[in-house]
Structures are given as C-alpha cells and as structure tokens.
N, C-alpha and C. Protein backbone atom coordinates (compact mmCIF):
# COMPACT_ATOMS: atom_id res chain seq x y z
N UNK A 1 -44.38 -142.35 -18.56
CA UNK A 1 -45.28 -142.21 -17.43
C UNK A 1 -44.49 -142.37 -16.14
N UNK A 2 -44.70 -141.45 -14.98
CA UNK A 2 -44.12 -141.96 -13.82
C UNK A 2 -45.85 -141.67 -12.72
N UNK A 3 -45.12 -142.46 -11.32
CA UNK A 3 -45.83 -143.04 -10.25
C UNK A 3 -45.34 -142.03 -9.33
N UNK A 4 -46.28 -140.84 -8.83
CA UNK A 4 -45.80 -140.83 -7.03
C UNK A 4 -46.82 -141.52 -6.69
N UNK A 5 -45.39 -142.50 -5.50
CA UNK A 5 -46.14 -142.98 -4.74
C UNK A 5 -46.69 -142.39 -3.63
N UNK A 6 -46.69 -140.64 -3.41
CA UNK A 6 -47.29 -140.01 -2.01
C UNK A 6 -48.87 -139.73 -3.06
N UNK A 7 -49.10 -139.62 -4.17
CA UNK A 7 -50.32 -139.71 -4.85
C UNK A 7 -50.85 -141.27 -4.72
N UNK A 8 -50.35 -141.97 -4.83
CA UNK A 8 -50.85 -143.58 -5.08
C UNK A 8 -51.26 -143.48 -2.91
N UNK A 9 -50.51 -143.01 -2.28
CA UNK A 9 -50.79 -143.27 -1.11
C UNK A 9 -51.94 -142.42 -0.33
N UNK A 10 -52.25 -141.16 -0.97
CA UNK A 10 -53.50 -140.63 -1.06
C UNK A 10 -54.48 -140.66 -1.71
N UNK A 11 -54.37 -141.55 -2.54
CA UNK A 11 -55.55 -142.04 -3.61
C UNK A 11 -56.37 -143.55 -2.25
N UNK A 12 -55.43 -144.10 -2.22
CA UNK A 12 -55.86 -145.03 -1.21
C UNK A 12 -56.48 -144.94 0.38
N UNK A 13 -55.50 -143.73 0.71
CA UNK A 13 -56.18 -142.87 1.75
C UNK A 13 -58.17 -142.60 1.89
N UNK A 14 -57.87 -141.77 1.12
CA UNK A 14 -59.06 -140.94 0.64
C UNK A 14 -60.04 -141.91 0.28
N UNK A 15 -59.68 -142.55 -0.61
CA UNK A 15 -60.95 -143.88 -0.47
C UNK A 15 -60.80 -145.29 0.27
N UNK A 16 -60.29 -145.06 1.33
CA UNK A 16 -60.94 -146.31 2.25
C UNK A 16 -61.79 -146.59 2.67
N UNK A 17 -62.36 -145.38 2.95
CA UNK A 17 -64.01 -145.60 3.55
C UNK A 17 -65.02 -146.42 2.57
N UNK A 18 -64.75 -146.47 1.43
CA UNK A 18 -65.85 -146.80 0.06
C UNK A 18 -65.13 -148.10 -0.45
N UNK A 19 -63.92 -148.76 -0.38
CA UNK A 19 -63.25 -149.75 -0.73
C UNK A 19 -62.00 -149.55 -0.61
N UNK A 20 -61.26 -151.13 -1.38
CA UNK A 20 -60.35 -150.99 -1.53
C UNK A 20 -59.35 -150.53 -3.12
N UNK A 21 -58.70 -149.94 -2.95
CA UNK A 21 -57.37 -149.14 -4.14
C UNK A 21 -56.65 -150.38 -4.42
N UNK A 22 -56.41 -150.77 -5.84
CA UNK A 22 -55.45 -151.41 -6.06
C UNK A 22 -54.48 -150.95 -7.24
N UNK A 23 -53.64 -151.29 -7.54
CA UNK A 23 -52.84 -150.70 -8.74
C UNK A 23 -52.19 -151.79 -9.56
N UNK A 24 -52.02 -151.34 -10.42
CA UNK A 24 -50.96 -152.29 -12.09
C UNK A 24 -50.37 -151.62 -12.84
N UNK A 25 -49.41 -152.07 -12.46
CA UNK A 25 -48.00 -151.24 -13.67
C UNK A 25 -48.85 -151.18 -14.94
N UNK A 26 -48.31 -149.93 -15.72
CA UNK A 26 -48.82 -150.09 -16.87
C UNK A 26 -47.95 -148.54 -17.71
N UNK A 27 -47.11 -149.31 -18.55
CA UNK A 27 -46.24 -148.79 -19.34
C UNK A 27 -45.89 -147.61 -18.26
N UNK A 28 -44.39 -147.64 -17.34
CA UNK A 28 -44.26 -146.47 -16.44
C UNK A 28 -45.15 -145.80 -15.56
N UNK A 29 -46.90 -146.27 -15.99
CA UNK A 29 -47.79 -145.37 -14.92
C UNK A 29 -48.61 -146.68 -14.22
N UNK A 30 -49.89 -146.04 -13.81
CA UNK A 30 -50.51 -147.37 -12.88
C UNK A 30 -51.64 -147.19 -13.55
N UNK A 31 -52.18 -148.02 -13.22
CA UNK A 31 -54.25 -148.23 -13.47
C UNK A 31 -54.31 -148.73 -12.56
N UNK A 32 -55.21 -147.68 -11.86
CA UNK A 32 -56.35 -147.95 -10.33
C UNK A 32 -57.46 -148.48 -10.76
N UNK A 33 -57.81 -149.69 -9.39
CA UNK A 33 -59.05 -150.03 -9.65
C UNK A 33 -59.58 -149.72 -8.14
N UNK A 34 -60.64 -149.64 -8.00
CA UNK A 34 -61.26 -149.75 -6.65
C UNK A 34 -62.71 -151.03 -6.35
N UNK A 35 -62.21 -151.82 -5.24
CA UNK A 35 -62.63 -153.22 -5.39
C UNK A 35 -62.73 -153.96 -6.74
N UNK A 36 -61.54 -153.91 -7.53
CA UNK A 36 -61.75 -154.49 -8.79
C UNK A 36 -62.15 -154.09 -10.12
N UNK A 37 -62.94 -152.54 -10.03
CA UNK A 37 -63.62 -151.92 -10.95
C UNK A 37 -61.92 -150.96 -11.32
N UNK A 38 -61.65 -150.55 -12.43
CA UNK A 38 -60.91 -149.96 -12.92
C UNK A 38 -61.70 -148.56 -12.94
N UNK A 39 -61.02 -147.52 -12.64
CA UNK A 39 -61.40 -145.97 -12.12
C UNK A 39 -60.35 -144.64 -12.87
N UNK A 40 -59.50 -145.11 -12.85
CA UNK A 40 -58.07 -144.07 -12.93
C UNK A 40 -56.99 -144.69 -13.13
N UNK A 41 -56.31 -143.62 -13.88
CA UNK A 41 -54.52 -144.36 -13.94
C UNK A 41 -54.15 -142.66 -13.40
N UNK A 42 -52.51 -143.08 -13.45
CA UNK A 42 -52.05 -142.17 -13.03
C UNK A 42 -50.74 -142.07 -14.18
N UNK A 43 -50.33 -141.22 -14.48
CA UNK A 43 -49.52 -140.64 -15.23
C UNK A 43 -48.78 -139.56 -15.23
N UNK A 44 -47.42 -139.66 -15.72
CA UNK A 44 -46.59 -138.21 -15.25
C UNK A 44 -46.94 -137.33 -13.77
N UNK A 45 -46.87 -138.40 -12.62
CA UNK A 45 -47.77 -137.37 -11.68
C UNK A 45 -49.55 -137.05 -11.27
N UNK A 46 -49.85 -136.95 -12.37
CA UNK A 46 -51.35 -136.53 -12.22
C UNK A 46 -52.36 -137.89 -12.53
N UNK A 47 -53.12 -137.51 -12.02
CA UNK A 47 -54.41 -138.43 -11.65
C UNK A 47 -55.46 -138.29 -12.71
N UNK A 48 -55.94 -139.08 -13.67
CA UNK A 48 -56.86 -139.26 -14.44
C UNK A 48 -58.02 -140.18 -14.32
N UNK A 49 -59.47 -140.28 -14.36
CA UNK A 49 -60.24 -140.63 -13.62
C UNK A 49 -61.06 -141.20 -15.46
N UNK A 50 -61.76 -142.05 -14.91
CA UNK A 50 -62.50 -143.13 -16.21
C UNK A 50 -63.78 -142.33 -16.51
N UNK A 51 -63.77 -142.24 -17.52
CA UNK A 51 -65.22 -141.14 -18.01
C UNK A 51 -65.61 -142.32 -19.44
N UNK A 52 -66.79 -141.98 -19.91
CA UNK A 52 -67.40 -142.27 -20.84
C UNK A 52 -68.73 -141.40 -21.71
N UNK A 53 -69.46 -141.91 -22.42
CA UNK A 53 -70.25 -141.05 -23.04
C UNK A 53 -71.33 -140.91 -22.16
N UNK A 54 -71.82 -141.91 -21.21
CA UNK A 54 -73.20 -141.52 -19.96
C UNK A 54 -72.31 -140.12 -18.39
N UNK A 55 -70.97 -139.92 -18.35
CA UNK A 55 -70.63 -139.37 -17.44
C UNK A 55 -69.59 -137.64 -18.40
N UNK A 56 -69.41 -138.10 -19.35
CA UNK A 56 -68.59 -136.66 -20.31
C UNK A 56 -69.08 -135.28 -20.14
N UNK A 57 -70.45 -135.46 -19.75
CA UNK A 57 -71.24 -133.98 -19.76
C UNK A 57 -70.36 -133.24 -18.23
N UNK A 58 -70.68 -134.37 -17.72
CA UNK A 58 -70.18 -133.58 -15.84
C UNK A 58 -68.60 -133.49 -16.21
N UNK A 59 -67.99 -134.19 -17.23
CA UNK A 59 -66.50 -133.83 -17.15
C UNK A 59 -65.97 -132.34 -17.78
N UNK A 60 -67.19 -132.25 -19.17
CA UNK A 60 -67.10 -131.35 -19.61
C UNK A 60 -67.42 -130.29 -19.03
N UNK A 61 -67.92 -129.29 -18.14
CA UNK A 61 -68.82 -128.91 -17.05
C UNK A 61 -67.92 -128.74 -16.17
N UNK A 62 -67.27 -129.23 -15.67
CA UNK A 62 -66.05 -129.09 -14.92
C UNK A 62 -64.43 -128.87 -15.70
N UNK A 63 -64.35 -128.63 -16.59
CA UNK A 63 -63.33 -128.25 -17.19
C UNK A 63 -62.38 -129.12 -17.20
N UNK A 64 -62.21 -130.53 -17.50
CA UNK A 64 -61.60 -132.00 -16.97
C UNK A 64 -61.29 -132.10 -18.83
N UNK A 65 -60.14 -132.00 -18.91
CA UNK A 65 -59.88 -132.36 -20.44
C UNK A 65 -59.34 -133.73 -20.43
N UNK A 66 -59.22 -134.49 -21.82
CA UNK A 66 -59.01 -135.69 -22.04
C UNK A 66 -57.66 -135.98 -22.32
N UNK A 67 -57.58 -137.27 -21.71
CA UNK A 67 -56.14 -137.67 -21.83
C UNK A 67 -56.40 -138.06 -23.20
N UNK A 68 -54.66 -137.39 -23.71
CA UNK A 68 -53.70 -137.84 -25.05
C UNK A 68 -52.61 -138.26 -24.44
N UNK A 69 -52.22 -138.89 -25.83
CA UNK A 69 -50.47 -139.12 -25.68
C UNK A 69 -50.14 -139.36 -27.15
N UNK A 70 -48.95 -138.93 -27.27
CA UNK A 70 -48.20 -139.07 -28.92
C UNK A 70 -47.81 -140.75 -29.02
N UNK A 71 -48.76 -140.93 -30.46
CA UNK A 71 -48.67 -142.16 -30.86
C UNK A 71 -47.39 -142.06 -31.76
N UNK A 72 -46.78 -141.06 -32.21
CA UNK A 72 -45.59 -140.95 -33.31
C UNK A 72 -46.29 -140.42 -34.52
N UNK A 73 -45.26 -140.25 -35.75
CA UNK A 73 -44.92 -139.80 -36.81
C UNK A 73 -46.65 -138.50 -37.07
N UNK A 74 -46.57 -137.67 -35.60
CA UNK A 74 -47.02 -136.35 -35.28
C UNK A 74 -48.27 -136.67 -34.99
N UNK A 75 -48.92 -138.23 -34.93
CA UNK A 75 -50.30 -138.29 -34.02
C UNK A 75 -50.58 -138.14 -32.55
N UNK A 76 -51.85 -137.73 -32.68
CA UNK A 76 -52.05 -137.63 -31.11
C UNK A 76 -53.34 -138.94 -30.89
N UNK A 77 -53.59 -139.67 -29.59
CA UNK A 77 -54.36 -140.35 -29.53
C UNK A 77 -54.71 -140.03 -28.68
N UNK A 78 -56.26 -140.55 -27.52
CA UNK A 78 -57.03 -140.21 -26.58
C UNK A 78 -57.21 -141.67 -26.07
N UNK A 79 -57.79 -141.40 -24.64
CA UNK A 79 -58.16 -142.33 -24.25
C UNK A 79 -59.37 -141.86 -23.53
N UNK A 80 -60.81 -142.70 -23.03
CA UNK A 80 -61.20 -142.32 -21.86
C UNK A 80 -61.10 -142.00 -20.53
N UNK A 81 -60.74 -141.05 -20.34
CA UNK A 81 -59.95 -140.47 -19.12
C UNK A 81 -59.75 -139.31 -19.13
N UNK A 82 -59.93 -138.61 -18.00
CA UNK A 82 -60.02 -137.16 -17.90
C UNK A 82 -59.60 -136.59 -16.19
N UNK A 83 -58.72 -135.53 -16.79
CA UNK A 83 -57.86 -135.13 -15.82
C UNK A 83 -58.94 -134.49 -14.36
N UNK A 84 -58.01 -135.31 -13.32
CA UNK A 84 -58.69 -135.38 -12.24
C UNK A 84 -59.05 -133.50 -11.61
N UNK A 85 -59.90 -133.20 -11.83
CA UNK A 85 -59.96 -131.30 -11.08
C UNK A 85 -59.03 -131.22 -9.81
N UNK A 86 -58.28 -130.17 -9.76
CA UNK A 86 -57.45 -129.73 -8.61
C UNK A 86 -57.61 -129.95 -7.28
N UNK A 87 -58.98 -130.09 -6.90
CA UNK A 87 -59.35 -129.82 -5.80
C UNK A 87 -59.77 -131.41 -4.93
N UNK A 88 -59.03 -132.63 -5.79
CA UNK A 88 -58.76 -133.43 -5.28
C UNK A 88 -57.70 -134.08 -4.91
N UNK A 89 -56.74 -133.83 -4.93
CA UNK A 89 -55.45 -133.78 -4.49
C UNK A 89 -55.22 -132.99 -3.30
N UNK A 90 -56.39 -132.28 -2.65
CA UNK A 90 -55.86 -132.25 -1.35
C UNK A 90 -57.75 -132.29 -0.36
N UNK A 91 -58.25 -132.85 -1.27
CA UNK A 91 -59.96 -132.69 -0.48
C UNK A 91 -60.05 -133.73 -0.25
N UNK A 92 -60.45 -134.98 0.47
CA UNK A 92 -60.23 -136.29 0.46
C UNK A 92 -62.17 -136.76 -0.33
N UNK A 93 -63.05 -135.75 0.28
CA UNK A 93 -64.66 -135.80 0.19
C UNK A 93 -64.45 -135.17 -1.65
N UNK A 94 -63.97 -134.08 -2.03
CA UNK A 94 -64.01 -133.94 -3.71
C UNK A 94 -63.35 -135.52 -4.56
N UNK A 95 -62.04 -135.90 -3.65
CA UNK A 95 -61.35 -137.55 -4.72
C UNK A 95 -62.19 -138.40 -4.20
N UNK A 96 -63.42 -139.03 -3.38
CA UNK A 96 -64.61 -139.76 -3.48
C UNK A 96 -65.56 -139.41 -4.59
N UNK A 97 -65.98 -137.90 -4.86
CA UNK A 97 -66.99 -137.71 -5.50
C UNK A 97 -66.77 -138.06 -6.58
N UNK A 98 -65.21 -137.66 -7.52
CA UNK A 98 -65.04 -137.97 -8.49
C UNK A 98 -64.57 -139.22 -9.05
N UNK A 99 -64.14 -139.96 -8.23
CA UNK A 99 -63.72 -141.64 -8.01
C UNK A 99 -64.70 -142.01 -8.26
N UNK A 100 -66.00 -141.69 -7.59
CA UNK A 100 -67.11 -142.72 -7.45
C UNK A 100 -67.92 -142.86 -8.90
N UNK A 101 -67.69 -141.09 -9.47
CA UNK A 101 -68.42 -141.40 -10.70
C UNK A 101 -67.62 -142.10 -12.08
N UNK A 102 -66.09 -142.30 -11.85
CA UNK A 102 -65.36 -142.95 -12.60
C UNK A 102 -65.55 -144.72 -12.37
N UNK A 103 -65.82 -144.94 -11.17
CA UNK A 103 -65.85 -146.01 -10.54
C UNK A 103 -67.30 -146.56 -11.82
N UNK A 104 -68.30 -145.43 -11.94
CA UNK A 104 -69.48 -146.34 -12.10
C UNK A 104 -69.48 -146.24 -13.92
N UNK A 105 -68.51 -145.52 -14.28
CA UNK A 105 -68.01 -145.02 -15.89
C UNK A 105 -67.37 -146.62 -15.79
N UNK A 106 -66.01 -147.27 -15.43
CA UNK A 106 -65.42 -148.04 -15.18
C UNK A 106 -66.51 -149.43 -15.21
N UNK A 107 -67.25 -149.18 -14.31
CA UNK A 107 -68.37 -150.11 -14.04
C UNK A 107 -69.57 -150.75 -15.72
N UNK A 108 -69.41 -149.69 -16.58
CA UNK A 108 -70.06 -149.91 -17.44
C UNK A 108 -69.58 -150.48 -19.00
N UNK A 109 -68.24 -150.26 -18.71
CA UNK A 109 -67.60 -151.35 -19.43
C UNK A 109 -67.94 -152.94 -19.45
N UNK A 110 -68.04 -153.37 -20.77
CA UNK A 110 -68.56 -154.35 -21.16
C UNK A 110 -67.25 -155.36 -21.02
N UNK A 111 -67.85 -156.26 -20.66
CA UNK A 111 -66.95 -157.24 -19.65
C UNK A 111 -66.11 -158.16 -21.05
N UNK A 112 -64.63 -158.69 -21.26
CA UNK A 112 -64.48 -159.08 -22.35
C UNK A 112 -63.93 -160.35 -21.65
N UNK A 113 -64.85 -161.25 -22.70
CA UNK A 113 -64.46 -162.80 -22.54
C UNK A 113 -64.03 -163.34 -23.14
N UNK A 114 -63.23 -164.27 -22.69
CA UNK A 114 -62.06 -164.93 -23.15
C UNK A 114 -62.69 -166.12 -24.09
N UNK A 115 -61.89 -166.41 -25.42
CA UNK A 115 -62.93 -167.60 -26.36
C UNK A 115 -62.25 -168.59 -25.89
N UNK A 116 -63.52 -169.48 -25.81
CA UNK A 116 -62.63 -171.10 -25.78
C UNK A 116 -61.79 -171.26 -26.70
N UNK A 117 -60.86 -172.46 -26.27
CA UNK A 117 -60.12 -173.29 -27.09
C UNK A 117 -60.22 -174.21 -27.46
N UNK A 118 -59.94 -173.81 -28.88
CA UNK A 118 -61.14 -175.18 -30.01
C UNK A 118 -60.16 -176.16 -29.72
C-alpha cells in the first residue's frame, strides 16, 4: 500500500466544512476517519470509501467495485470498501457526498468492547 500525501491533503481539504480528517498507518496505507468515525482508507494511491449492506445498492449503481487484495497461495479477499468514483478527486461537493455516506456506513458498525480482566 502507499500514501499520497497531495490525496491525504485533499481528502482533508474537501471535508473541512463537515469535520475533521484524521489518519492511521495501516500496513503501508492509511484509514481515514472523519471526527472519529472511520470512512476510507487509502491504498496504492486511490481512495476507498466504507460501504456496507444498508449503502451497497448506491455503490453498486454507481459502478464502485470492491476492494480485494491477495491473501496468498492464489486467494483473493475483500473488504468493505469500495473504490471512490472519479469524479472525486477533483470535485470537492462529489468527495462530501460520498464521504458522508461512508461516514454513516462507518457509523453503523457495531462498537467492539473490550472484556474485563478477570
């Protein structure tokens, strides 16, 4: 995975008006959150945005395919995430629209708590 940072610096751009962008290394790429909610990572360059089964229809619909990556000995694996449409990388009002609905994909993740210690 690699990071531009002139993408990480227009990701933050583009949504200031709605919050704040934060980022976390994560194996060579980043995971964006916005005010805390996890939204997108970024990878090889390109921008992938948090989808789930209540938001997949609008991804599908827009032609937004799903992130893979080679797990080895010839698997492929997926994640929730789907490649950000073209026309946000230079629209600042299209990387809100689609942020926001990753934001609320992100948002519906079930919160994981930590067990006490017996």
């Amino acid at each position: 995975m690699a990071v531009d940072p002139g993408l990480l610096a227009w990701v933050e751009e583009a949504l200031a008006p709605v919050g704040t962008v934060t980022k976390r290394a994560m194996m060579g790429g980043a995971t964006l959150y916005l005010d805390g909610t996890i939204f997108a990572i970024v990878d090889d360059d390109l921008l992938w945005f948090k989808a789930d089964a209540t938001s997949d229809a609008v991804w599908d619909d827009a032609g937004c395919a799903r992130f893979t990556y080679e797990m080895g000995e010839g698997r492929t694996g997926t994640m929730n995430y789907r490649r950000a449409p073209d026309d946000v990388y230079d629209d600042a009002d299209a990387l809100r629209e689609w942020a926001l609905l990753a934001v609320a994909a992100g948002a519906r993740v079930p919160v994981k708590r930590k067990k006490p210690p017996k």
